[in-house]
Structure formats: structure tokens, C-alpha cells
Protein backbone atom coordinates (compact mmCIF):
# COMPACT_ATOMS: atom_id res chain seq x y z
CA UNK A 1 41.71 137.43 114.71
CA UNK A 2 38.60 135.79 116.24
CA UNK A 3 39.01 134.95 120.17
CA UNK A 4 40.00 131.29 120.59
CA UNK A 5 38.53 128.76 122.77
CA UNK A 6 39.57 127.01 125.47
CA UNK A 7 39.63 122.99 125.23
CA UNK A 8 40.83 120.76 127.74
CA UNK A 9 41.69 117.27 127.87
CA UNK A 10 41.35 115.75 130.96
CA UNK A 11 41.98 112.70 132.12
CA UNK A 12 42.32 110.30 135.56
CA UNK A 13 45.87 108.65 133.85
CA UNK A 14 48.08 110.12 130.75
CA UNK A 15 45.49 111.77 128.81
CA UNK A 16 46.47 110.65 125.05
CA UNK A 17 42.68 109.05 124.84
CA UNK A 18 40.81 112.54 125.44
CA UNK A 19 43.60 114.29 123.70
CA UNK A 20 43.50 112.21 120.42
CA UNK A 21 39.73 111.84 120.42
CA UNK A 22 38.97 115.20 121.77
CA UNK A 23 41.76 116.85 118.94
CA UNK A 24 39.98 114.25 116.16
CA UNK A 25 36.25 116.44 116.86
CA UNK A 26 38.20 119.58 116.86
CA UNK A 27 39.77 119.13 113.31
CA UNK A 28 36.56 118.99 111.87
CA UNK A 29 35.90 122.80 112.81
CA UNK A 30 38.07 124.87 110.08
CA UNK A 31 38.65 128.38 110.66
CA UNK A 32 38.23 127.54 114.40
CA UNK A 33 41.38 128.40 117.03
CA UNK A 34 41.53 126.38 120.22
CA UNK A 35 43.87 127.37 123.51
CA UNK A 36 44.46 123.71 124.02
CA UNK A 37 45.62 122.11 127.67
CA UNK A 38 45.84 118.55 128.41
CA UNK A 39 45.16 117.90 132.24
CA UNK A 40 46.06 114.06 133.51
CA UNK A 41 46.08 112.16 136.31
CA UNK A 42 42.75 113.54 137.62
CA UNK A 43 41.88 110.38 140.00
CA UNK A 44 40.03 111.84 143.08
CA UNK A 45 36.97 114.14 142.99
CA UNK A 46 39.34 116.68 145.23
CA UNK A 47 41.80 116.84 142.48
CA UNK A 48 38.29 117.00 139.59
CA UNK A 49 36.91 119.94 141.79
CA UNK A 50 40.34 121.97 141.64
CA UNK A 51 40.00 121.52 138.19
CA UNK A 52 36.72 122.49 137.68
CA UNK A 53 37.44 125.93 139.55
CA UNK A 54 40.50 126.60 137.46
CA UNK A 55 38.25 126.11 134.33
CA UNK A 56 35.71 127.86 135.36
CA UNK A 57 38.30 130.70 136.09
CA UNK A 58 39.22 130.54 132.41
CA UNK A 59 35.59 130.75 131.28
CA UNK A 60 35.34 134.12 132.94
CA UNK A 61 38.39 135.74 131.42
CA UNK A 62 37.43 134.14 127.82
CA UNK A 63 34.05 135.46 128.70
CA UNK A 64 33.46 131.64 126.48
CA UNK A 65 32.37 128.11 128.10
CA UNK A 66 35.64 125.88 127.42
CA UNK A 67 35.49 122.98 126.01
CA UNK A 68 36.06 119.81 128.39
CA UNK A 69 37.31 116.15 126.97
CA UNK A 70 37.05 113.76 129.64
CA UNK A 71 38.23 109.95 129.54
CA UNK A 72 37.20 109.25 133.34
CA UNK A 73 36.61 106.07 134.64
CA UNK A 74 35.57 106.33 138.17
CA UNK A 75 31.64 108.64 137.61
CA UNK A 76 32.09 110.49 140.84
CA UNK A 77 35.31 111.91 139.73
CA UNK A 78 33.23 112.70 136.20
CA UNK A 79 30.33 114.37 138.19
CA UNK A 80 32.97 116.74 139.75
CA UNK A 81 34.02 118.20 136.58
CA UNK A 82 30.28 118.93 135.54
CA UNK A 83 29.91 122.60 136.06
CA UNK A 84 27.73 125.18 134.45
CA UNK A 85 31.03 127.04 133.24
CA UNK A 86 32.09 124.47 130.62
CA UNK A 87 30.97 122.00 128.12
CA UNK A 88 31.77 118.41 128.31
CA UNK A 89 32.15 115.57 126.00
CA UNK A 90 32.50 112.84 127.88
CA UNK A 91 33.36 109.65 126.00
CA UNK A 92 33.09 107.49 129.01
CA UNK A 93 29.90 108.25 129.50
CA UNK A 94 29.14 108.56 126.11
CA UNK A 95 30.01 104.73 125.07
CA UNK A 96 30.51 102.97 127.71
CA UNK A 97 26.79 102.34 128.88
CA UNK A 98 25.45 101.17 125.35
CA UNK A 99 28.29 98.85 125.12
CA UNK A 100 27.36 97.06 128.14
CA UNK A 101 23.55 97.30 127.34
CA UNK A 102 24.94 95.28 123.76
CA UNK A 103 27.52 92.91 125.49
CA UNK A 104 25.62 92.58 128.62
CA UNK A 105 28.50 92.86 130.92
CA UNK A 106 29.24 95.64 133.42
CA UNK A 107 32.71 97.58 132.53
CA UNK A 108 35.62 96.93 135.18
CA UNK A 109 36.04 100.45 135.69
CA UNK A 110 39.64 100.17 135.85
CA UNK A 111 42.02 102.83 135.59
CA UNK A 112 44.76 102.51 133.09
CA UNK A 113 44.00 99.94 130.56
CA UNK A 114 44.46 102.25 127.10
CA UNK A 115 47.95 103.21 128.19
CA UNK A 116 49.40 101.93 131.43
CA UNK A 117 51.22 98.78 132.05
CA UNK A 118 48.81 96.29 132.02
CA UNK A 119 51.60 93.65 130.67
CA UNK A 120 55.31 93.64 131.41
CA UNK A 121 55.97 90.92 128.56
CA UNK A 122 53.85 93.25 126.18
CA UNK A 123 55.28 96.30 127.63
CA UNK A 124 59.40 94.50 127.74
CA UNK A 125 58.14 93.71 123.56
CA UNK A 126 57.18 97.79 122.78
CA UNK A 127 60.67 98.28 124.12
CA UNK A 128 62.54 95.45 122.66
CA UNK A 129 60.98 96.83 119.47
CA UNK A 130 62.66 100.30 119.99
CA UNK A 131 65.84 99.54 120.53
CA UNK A 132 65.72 97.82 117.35
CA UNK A 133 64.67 100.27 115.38
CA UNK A 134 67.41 102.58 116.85
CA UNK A 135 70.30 100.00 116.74
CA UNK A 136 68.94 99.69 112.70
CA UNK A 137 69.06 102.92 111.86
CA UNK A 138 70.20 104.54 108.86
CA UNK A 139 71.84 100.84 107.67
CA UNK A 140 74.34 101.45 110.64
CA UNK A 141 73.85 97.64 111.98
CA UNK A 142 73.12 95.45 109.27
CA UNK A 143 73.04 92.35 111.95
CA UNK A 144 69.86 90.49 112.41
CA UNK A 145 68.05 92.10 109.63
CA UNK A 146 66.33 88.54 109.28
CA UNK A 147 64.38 89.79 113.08
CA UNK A 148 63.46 93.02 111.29
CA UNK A 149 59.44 92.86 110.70
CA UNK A 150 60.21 95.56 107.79
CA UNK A 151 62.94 97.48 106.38
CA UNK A 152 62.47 100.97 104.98
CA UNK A 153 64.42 102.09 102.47
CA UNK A 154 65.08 105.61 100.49
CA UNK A 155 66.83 108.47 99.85
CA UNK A 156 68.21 110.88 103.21
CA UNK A 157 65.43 112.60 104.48
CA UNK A 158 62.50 110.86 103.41
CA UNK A 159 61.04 110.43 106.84
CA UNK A 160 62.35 106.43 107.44
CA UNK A 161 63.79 107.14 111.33
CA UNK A 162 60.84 108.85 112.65
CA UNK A 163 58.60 106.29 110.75
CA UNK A 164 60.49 103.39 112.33
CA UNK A 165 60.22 104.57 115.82
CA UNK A 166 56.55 105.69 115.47
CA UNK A 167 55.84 102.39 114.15
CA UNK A 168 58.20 100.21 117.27
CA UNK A 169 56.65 102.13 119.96
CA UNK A 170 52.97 102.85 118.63
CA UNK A 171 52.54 98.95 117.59
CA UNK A 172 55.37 97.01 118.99
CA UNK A 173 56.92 96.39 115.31
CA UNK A 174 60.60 95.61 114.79
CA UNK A 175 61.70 98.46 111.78
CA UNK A 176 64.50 98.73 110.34
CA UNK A 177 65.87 101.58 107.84
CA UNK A 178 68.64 101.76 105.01
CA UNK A 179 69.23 105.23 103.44
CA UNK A 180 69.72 105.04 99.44
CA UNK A 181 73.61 106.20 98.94
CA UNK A 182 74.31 107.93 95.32
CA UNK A 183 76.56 104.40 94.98
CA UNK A 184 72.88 102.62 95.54
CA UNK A 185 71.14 104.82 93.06
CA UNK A 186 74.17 104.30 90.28
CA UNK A 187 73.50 100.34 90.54
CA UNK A 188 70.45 98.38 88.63
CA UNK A 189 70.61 95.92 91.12
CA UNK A 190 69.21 96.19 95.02
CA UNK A 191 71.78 97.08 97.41
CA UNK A 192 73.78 94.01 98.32
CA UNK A 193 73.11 93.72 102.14
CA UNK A 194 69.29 94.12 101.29
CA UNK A 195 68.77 91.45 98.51
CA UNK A 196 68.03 88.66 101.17
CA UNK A 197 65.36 90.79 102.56
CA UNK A 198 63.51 91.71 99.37
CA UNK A 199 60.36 90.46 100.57
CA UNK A 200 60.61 92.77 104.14
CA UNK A 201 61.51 96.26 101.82
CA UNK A 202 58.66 98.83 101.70
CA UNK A 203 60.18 102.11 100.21
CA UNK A 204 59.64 105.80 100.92
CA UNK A 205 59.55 108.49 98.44
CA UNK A 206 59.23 112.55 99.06
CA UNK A 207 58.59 115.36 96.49
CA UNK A 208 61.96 116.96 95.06
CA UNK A 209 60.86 120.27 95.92
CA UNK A 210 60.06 119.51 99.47
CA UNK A 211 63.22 117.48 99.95
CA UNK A 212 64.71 120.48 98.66
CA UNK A 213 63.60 122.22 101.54
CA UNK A 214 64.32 120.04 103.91
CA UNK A 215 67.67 119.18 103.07
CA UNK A 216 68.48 123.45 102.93
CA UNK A 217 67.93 124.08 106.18
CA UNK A 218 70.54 120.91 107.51
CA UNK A 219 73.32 122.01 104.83
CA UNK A 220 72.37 125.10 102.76
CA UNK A 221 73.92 125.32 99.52
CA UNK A 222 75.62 121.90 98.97
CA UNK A 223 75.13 119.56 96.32
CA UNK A 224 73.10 117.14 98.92
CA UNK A 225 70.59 119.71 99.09
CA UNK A 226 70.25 120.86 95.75
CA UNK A 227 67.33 120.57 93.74
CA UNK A 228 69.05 119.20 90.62
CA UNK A 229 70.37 116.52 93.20
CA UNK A 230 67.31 115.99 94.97
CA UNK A 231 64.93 115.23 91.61
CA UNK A 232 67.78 112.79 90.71
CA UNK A 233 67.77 110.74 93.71
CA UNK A 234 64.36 110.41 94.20
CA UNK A 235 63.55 109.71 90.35
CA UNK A 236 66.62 107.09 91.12
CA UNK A 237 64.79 105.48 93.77
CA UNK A 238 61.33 105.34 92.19
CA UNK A 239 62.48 103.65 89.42
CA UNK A 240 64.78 101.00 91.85
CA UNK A 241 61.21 100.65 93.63
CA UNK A 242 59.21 99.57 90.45
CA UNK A 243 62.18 97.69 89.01
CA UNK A 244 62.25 95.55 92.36
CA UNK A 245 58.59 95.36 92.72
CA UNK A 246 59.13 97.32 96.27
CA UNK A 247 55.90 98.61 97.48
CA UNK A 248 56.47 102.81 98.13
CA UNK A 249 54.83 105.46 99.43
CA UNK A 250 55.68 109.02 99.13
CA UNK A 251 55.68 110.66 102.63
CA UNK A 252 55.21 114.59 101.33
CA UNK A 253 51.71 115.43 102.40
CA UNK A 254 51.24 112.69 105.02
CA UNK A 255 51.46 113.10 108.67
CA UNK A 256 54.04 109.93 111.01
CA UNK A 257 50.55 108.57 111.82
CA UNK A 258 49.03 108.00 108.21
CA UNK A 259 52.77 106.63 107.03
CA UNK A 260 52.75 104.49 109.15
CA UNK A 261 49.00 103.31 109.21
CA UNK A 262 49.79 103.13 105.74
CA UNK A 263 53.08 100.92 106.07
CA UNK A 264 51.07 98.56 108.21
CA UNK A 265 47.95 97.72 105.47
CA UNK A 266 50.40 97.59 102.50
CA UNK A 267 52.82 95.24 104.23
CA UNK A 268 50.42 93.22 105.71
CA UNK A 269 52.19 94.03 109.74
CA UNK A 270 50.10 93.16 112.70
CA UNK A 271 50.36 95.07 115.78
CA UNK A 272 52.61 93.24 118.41
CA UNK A 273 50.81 94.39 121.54
């Protein structure tokens, strides 16, 4: 097995910019391994210095330079992590200059602004948006479906909950989910509570085999998780979709972040925050 390297994220608040920029470059290295560690709230050039020695403590036992991701604000803190040991991407550094050379405006420097707080009627929205999502799961409360800015629907185990909660706390949109029932899939029509919403539907759909899977390993050997069962209810549902003319999307290969990205063009959403 070839020796993996070390990459950090590092970052003076949370971290999820260096991570998900820093984990973006690393995908594009196949047959790579990475010892990944995500490092936040690095604010002072005391706490970037400690850092900087415990990386550099790692370099000698990988007998390998580790990778650094920084998203840094304040440039003294940056300079402290900038030590022979390790190699650093830094995207502050990186950007930020040539987009003040183009806008001709000197960056705030301002700790926070990706992912902190920065609005509490923004912020009270991402959680309003939540709770929704949770209080409309799985058709449980069919109340104030009208608020709902969409409503995913298909069979158990398609991916809707996850999708609806990714969706409420990454953009701040009201989802809403309604599993298919085998009384659903026996009907031509829509189900009843859902007609008045046709135009808020967007519909999920999973390969047999892999809802096969999925469905094994939460109730082996029952007729729910059968494969007989499984290509019947989502052949069922496909052909409600295209009889309704409800956009779908099958969810097999794609990853919480490309459903919903994908949810979001389709549909026509706009990010609430």
C-alpha cells in the first residue's frame, strides 16, 4: 500500500471552506491516499505557531511534507503557518489580492463571513427551514404543505429525508417528503393529499438492485426488501412520475450534494440565505 499523505485543513473559524476546497483539489489525484485532519479556530499567530510545530512533527514521522489548506483571514496568522516542513495552498492569499486589484476595493478582513452568524433573521430562516423539513417528514404532517418550497416524493428509501434536510440547512429551503405506499403505487391517480401541490412535486427514483440492498440490511428477508418488490415499486413510481409530468431524478450513483444541486436547477429553487 503506498504511504499516505498528510493534508490539513486549517482554518481561523469552522474550517468547511479549506475542507471543501482543499478535499475538491484532492479528488482530482486518483490512486492517491490522504491522512486527512481538519484544524479550526486558528485565530492568533500563538495558536498558528503550535500548529505549525505539530505539523512539522508529522512531516518527520511521514518522512513527507503535508499538505496545508488554509482559509486565513488575518496574514500574520497565515505567515505563522509558513514553514519549510509543509506545503501550503492558501486560498486567501491566492484570490483575494486579484479580486481587489479587479474590484478596486480592499477586503474587510473579517473573520466569519462564509459560515458564522452574520444574520440572525437569515440564520432564525436556515432553522425555520429545518424544522420544517423534519415536522414533514415521511407524509407524517400533511399541514401547511402550501409553505413547503418542494415536496419529494418516492418509494421508502430513496434518499427523500436526508435530501430534505441537506437542502433546509445547506440553502434555507422549506422541503417536504411523502413516501410512495403500495396503496399509492396501486392507484392511476396522484395521492390525494398531494394533488393540490402538483406543481411543488419533484420525484426520486433509485436502482432496484441497490434498493435491494439497502432495504436488506434494515429488514432482511421480508417482502419490503425483496427484489421482486423493490423493481415493482420503483417501476410503479416511474411510471406515476411520467404519467403526472413530475420531474425525477434517480438518486443511485449521486452523492446528498449533487441531489440536491440537482433538485434546485430542475425546480427552479433559489437559495433562501
Amino acid at each position: 500500500m503506498p504511504h499516505r499523505r498528510s493534508a490539513f485543513f486549517i482554518s481561523d473559524r469552522t474550517g468547511i471552506t479549506a475542507e471543501s476546497l482543499g478535499n475538491t483539489l484532492l479528488t482530482q489525484f486518483d490512486g492517491l491516499e490522504f491522512k486527512r485532519e481538519t484544524v479550526p479556530f486558528v485565530d492568533t499567530v500563538e495558536k498558528a505557531r503550535e500548529v505549525a510545530d505539530r505539523i512539522c512533527e508529522r512531516a518527520d514521522s511521514d518522512h513527507l511534507r503535508p499538505l496545508v489548506f488554509t482559509s486565513i483571514v488575518n496574514p500574520e496568522v497565515r505567515q505563522a503557518l509558513k514553514v519549510d516542513c509543509v506545503k501550503i495552498v492558501d486560498f486567501f492569499e491566492t484570490f483575494i489580492g486579484e479580486l481587489e486589484d479587479e474590484l478596486g476595493v480592499k477586503a474587510t478582513e473579517t473573520l466569519g463571513k462564509a459560515h458564522g452568524m452574520n444574520s440572525e433573521e437569515k440564520y432564525d430562516y436556515r432553522i425555520e427551514a429545518v424544522n420544517f423539513s423534519l415536522n414533514h417528514d415521511d407524509g407524517v404532517k400533511l399541514k401547511d404543505l402550501d409553505e413547503a418550497d418542494v415536496i419529494l416524493v418516492g418509494v421508502s428509501r430513496s434518499g427523500k429525508t436526508p435530501t430534505c434536510l441537506y437542502l433546509a440547512l445547506q440553502y434555507g429551503i422549506k422541503a417536504a417528503n411523502y413516501p410512495l405506499t403500495p396503496e399509492d403505487l396501486d392507484s392511476p391517480s396522484l395521492p390525494k393529499m398531494l394533488q393540490p401541490y402538483r406543481n411543488k412535486l419533484f420525484g426520486l427514483t433509485i436502482d432496484p438492485s441497490r434498493l435491494h440492498n439497502i432495504r436488506t440490511e434494515r429488514r432482511p428477508d421480508s417482502k419490503y426488501a425483496s427484489m421482486d418488490n423493490c423493481r415493482f415499486e420503483v417501476n410503479e413510481a416511474e411510471s406515476m412520475f411520467r404519467q403526472h409530468g413530475v420531474s425525477f431524478i434517480s438518486t443511485t450513483h449521486k452523492s446528498i450534494e449533487e441531489i440536491a444541486s440537482t433538485i434546485i436547477h430542475k425546480a427552479n429553487l433559489t437559495r433562501r440565505f
